[in-house]
N, C-alpha and C. Protein backbone atom coordinates (compact mmCIF):
# COMPACT_ATOMS: atom_id res chain seq x y z
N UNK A 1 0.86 -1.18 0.00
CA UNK A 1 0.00 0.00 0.00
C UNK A 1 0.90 1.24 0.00
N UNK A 2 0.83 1.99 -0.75
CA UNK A 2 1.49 3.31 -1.13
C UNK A 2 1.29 4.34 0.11
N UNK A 3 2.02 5.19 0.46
CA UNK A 3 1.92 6.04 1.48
C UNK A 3 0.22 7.36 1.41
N UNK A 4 0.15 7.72 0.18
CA UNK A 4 -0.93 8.80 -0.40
C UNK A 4 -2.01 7.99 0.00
N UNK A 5 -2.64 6.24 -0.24
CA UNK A 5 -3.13 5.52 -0.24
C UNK A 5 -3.64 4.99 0.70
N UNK A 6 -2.68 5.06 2.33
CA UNK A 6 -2.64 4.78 3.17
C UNK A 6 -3.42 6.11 3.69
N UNK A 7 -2.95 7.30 3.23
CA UNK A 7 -3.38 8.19 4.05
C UNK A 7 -5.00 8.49 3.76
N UNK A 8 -4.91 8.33 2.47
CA UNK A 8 -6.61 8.33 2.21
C UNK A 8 -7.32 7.69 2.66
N UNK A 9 -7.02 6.13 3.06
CA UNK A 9 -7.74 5.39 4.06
C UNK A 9 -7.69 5.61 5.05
N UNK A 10 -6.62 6.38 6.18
CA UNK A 10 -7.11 6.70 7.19
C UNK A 10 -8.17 7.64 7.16
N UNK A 11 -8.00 8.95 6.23
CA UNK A 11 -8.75 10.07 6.13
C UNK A 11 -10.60 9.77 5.73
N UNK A 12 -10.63 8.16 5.63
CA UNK A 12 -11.59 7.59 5.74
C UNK A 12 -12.46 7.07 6.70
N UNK A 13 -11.37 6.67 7.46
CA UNK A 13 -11.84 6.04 8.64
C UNK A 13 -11.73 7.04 9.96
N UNK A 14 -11.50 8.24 9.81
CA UNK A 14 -11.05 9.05 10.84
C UNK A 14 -12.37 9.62 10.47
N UNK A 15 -13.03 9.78 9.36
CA UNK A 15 -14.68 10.56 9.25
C UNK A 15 -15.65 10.31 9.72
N UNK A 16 -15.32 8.46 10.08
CA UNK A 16 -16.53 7.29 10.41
C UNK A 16 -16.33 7.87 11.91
N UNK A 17 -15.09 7.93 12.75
CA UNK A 17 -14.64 8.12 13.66
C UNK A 17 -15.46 9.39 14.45
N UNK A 18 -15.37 10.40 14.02
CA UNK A 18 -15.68 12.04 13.70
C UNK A 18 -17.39 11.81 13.57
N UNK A 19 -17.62 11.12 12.45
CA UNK A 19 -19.31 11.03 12.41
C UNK A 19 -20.25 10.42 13.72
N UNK A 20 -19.32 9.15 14.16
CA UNK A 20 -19.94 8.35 15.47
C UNK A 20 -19.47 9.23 16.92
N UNK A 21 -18.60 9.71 16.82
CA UNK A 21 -18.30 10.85 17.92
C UNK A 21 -19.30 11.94 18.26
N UNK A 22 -19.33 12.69 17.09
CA UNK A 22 -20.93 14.24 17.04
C UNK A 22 -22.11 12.98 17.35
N UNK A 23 -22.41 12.04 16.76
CA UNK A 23 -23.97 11.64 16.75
C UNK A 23 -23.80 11.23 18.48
N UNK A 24 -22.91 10.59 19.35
CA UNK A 24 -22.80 10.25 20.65
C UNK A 24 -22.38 11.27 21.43
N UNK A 25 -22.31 12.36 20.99
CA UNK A 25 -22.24 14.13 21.70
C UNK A 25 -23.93 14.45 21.77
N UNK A 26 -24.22 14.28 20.55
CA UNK A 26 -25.74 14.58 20.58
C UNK A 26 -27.06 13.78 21.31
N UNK A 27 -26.59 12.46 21.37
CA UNK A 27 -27.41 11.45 22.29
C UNK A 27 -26.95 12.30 23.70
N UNK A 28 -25.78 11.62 24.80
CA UNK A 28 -25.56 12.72 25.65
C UNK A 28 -25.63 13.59 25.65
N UNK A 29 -25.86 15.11 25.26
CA UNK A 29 -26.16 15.99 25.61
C UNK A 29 -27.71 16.09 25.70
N UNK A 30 -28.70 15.50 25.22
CA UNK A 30 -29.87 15.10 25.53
C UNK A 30 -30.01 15.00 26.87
N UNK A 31 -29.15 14.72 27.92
CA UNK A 31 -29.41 13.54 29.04
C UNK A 31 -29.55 15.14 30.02
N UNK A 32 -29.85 14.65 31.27
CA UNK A 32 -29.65 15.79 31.96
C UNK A 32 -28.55 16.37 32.49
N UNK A 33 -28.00 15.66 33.46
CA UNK A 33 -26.70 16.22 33.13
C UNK A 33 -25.28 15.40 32.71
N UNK A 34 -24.84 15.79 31.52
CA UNK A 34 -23.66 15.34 30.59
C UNK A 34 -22.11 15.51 31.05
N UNK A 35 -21.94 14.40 31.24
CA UNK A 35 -20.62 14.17 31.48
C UNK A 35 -19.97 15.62 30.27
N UNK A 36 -19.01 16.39 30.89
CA UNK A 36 -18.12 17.51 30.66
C UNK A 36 -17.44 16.83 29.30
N UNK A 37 -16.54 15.78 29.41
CA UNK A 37 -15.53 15.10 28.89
C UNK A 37 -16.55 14.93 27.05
N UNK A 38 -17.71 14.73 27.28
CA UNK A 38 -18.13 14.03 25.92
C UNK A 38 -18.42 15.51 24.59
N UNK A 39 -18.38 16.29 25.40
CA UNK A 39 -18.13 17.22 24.23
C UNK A 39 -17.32 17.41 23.85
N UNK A 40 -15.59 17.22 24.37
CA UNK A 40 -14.47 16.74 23.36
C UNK A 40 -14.10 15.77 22.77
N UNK A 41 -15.12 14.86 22.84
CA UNK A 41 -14.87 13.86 22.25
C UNK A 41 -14.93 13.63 20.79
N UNK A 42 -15.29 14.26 19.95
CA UNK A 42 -14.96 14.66 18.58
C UNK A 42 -13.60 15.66 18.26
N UNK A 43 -12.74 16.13 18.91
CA UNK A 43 -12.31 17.03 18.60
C UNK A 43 -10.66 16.37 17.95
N UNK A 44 -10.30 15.29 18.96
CA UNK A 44 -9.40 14.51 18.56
C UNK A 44 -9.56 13.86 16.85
N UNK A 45 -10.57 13.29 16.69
CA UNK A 45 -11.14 12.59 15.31
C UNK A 45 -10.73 14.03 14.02
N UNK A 46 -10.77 15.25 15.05
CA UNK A 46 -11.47 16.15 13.89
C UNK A 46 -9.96 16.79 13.51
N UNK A 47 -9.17 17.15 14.59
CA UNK A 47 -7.48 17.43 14.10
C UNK A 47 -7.03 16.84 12.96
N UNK A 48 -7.34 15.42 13.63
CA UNK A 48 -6.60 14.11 12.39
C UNK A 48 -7.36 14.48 11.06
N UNK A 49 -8.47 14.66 11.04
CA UNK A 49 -9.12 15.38 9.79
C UNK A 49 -8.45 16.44 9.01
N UNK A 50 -8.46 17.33 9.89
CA UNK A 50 -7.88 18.29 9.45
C UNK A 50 -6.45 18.15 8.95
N UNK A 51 -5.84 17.28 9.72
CA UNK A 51 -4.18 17.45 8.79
C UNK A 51 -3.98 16.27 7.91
N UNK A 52 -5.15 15.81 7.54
CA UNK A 52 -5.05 13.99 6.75
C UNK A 52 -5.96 14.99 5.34
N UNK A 53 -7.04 16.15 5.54
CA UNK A 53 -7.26 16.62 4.40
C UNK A 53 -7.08 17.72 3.58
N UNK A 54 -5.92 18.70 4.84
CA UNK A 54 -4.92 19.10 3.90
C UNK A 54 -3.52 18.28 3.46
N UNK A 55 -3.77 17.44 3.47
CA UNK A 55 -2.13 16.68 2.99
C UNK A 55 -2.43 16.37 1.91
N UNK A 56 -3.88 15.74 2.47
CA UNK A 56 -4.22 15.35 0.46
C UNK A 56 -4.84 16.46 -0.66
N UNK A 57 -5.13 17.62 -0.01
CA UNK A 57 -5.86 18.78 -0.49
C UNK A 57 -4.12 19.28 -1.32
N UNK A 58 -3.24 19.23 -0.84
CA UNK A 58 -1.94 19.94 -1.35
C UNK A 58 -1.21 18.75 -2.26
N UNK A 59 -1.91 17.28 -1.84
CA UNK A 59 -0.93 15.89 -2.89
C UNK A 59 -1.18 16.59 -4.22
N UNK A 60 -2.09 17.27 -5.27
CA UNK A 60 -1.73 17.22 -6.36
C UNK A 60 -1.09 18.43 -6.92
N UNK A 61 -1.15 19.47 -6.25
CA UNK A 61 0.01 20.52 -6.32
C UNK A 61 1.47 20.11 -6.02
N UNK A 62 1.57 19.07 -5.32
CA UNK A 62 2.95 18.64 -4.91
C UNK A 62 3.78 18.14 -6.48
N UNK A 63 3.29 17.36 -7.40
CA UNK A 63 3.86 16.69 -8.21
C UNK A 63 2.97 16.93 -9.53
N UNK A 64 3.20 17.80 -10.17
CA UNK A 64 2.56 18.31 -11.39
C UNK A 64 3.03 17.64 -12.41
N UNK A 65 3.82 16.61 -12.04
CA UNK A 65 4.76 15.92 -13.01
C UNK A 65 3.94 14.30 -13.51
N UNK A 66 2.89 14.02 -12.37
CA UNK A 66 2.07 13.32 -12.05
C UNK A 66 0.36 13.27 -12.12
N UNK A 67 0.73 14.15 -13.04
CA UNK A 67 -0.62 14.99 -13.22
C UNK A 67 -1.65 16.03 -12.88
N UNK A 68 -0.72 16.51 -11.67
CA UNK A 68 -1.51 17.26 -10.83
C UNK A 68 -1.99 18.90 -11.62
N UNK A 69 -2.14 19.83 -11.10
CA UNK A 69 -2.11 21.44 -11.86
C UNK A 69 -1.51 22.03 -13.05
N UNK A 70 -1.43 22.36 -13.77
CA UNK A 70 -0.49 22.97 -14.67
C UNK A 70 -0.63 24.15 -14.71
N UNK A 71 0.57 24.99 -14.57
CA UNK A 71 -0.18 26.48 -14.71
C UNK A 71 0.46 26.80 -16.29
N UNK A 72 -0.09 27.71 -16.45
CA UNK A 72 0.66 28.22 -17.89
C UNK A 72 0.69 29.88 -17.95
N UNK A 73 1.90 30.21 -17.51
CA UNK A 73 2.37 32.07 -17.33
C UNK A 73 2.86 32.12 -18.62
């Protein structure tokens, strides 16, 4: 498995992660009173998001050689 490949599958499974986290923020916070801790409990899922979908947001600017952008000045 290629490194870009790898990362896209995490950046997959870190969404499932992120998605089941908010929907179990939203069950608990329903309750009366909510454990403190469960409203950060998405926030970890959501970093890894964040730096797994700019890595791949910048993979095809990286290697234009590979098909990525072309500019033409």
């Amino acid at each position: 498995m290629s490194w870009n490949r790898g990362i896209r599958q995490t950046h997959r499974w870190l969404s499932v992660a992120f998605t089941v986290a908010v929907i179990a923020n939203i069950v608990v916070m329903g309750q009366e009173a909510p454990p403190v801790w469960v409203a950060y409990l998405a926030l970890p899922p959501l970093l890894l998001l964040l730096l797994t979908g700019l890595y791949l947001f910048v993979l095809p600017y990286r290697s234009p050689a590979r098909g990525g952008a072309r500019h033409s000045d």
